[in-house]
Protein backbone atom coordinates (compact mmCIF):
# COMPACT_ATOMS: atom_id res chain seq x y z
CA UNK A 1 145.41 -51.51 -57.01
CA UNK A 2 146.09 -55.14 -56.46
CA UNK A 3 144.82 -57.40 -53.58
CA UNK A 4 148.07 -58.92 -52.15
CA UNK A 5 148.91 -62.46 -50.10
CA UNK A 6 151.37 -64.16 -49.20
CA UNK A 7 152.96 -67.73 -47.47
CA UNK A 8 155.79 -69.72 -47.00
CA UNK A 9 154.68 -72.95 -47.77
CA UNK A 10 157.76 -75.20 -46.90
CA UNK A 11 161.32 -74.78 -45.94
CA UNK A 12 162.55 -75.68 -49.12
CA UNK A 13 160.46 -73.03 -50.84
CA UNK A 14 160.55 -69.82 -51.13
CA UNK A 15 157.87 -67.62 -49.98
CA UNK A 16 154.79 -68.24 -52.23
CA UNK A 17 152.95 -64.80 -52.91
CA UNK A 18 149.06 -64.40 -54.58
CA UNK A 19 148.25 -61.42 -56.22
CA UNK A 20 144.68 -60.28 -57.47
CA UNK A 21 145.28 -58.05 -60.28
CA UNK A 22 142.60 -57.05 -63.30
CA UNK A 23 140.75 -60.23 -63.45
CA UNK A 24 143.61 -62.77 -63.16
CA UNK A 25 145.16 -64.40 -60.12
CA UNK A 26 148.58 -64.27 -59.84
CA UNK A 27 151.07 -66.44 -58.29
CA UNK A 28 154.55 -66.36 -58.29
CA UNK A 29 157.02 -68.88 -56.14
CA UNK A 30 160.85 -67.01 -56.03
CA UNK A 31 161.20 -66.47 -60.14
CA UNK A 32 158.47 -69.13 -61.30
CA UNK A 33 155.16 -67.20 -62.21
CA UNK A 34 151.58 -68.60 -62.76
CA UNK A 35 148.76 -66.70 -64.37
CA UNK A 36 145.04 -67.99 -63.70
CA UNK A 37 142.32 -65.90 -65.54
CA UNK A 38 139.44 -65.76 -63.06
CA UNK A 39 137.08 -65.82 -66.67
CA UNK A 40 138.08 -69.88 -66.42
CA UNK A 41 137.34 -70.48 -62.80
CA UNK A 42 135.31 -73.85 -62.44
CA UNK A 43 135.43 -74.54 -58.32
CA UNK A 44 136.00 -72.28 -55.75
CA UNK A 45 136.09 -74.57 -52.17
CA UNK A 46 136.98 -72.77 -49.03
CA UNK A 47 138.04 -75.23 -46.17
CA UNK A 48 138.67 -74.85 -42.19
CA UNK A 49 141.56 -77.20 -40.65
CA UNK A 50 141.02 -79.76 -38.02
CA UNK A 51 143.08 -77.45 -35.74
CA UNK A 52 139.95 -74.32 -36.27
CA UNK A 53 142.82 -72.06 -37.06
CA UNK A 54 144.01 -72.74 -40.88
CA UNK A 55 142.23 -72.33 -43.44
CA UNK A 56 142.67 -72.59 -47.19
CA UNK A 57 141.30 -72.59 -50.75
CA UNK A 58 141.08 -74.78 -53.16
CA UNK A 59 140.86 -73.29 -56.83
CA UNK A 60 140.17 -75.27 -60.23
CA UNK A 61 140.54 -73.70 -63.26
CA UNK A 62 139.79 -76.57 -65.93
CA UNK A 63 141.63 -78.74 -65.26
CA UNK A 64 144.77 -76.54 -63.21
CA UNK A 65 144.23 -75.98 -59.85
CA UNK A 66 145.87 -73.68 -57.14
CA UNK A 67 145.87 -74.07 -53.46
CA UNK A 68 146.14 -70.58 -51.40
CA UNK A 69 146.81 -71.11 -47.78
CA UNK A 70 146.50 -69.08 -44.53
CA UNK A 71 149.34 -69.71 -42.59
CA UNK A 72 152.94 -69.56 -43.40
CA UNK A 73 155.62 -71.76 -42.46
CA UNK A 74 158.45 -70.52 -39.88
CA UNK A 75 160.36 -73.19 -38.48
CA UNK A 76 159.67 -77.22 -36.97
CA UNK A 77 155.91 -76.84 -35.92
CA UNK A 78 155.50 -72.77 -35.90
CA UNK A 79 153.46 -71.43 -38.20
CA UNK A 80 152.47 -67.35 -38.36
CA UNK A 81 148.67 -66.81 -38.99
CA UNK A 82 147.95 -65.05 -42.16
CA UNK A 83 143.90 -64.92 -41.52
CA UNK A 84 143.46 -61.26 -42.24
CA UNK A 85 145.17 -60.75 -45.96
CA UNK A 86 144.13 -64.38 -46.70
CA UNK A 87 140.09 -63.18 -46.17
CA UNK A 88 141.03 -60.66 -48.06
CA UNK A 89 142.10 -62.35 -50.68
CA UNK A 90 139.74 -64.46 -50.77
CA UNK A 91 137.03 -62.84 -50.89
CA UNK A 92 137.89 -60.65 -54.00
CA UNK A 93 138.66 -63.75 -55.60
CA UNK A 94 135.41 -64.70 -54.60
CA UNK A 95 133.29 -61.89 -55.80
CA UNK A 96 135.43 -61.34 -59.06
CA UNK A 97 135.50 -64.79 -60.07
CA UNK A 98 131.74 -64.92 -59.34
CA UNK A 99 131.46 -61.56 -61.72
CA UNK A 100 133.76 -63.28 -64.87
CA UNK A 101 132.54 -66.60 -64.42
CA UNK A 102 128.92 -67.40 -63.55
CA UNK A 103 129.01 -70.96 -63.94
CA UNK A 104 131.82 -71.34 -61.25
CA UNK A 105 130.79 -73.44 -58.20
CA UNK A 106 131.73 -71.81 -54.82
CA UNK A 107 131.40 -74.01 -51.73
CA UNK A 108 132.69 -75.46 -48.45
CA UNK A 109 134.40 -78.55 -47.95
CA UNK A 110 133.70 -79.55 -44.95
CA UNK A 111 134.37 -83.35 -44.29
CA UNK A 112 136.05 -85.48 -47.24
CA UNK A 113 133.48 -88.58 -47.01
CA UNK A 114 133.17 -88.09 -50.72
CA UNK A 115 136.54 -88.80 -51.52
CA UNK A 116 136.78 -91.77 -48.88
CA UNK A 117 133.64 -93.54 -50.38
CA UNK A 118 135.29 -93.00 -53.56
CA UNK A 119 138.66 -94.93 -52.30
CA UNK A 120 136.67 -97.40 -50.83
CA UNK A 121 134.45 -98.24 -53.98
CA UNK A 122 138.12 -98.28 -55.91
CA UNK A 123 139.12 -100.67 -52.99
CA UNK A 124 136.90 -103.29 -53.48
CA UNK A 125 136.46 -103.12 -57.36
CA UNK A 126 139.95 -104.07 -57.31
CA UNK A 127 139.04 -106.54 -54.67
CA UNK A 128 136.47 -108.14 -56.40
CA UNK A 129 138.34 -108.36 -59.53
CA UNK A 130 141.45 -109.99 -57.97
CA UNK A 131 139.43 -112.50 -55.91
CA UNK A 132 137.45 -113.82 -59.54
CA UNK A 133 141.19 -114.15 -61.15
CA UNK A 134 142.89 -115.78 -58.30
CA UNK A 135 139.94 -118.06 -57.78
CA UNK A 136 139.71 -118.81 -61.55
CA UNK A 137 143.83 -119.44 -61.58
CA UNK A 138 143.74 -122.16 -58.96
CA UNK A 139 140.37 -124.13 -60.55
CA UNK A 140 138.20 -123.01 -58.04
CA UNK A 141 135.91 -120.96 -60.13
CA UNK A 142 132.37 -121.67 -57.89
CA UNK A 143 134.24 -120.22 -55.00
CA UNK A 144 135.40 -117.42 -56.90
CA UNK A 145 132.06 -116.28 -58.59
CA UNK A 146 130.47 -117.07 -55.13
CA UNK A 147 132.48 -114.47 -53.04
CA UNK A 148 132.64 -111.98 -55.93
CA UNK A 149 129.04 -111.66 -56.84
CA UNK A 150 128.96 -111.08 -52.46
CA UNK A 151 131.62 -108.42 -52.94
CA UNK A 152 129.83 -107.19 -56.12
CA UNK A 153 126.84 -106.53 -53.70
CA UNK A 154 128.49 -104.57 -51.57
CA UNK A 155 129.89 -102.43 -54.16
CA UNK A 156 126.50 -101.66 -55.53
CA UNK A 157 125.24 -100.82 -52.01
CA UNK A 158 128.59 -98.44 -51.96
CA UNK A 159 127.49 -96.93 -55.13
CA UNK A 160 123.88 -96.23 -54.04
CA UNK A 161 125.19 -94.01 -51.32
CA UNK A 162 127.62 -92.25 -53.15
CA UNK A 163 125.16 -89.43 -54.69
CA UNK A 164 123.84 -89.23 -51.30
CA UNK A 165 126.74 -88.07 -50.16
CA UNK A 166 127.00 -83.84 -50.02
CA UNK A 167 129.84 -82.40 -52.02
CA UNK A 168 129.26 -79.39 -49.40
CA UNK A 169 127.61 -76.18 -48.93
CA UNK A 170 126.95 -74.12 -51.23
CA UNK A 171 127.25 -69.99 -50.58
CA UNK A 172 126.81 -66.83 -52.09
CA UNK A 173 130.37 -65.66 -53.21
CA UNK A 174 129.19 -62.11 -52.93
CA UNK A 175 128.62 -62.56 -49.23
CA UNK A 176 131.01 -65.74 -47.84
CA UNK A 177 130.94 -67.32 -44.97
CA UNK A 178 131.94 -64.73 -41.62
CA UNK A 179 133.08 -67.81 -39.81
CA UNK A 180 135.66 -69.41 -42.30
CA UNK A 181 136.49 -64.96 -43.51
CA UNK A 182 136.39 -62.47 -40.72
């Protein structure tokens, strides 16, 4: 028996269909088939939209990853909720994968500050760099050094506070959230 869900994801696609079957997650988009062996699942995230209604998950095998979602797509701003074969999806994928692979991750992604910190630290690296150049191109090399090593500073202090910064909760994938599954 195989654990089945499915979504239209756009309306230029097909409807996109994921099917749990003997240890490998299966998806397949109109002809186009993809074959995931739950034995190489790294990251399991489970995340709740801003709206409280969609969710979706976020799966990383190596370095491949798959995106199941709850709702599917029906027309300009109508969507049909999915919730009940999507939790049940995702949960066996959940248990199984925590069964074939025990050094998978399995969280929820709450809020993305991670990933904005991330951009920002990119942000002014590239900053920084650009001022020294520019400031070094027109013979004003003091000035330069002066407002990089300040922009330097700040990176550092952006740095700092990036390990502080929670990737998410963890759970147990054996038991997952009832909120985000019901």
């Amino acid at each position: 028996m195989s654990i089945r869900h499915g979504a239209r994801l756009s309306p230029l696609q097909p409807e996109t269909v994921w099917t749990l079957e003997a240890g490998t997650l299966v998806e397949t988009r109109g002809k186009a088939e993809r074959r995931f062996p739950l034995t190489s699942l790294t990251r399991y995230r489970l995340a709740l939209g801003q709206d409280g209604r969609r969710r979706s998950l976020l799966l990383t095998f190596g370095w491949r990853r798959i995106v199941v979602v709850s709702q599917s797509y029906q027309g300009p701003g109508r969507f049909e909720d999915r919730l009940a074969s999507f939790s049940t999806l995702a949960r066996a994928v959940a248990a199984v994968g925590a069964d074939l692979s025990p050094k998978a991750r399995f969280g929820v992604a709450r809020i993305e500050a991670r990933a904005a910190l991330t951009g920002m630290i990119a942000l002014t690296t590239f900053g920084a760099a650009a001022t020294l150049m520019f400031s070094l191109s027109v013979g004003m090399a003091a000035v330069g050094v002066d407002m990089t090593a300040r922009m330097v500073f700040v990176l550092l202090l952006l740095l700092a506070a990036l390990p502080w910064i929670g990737a998410g909760q963890a759970f147990d994938p054996h038991d997952p959230p009832a909120d985000l599954l019901p």
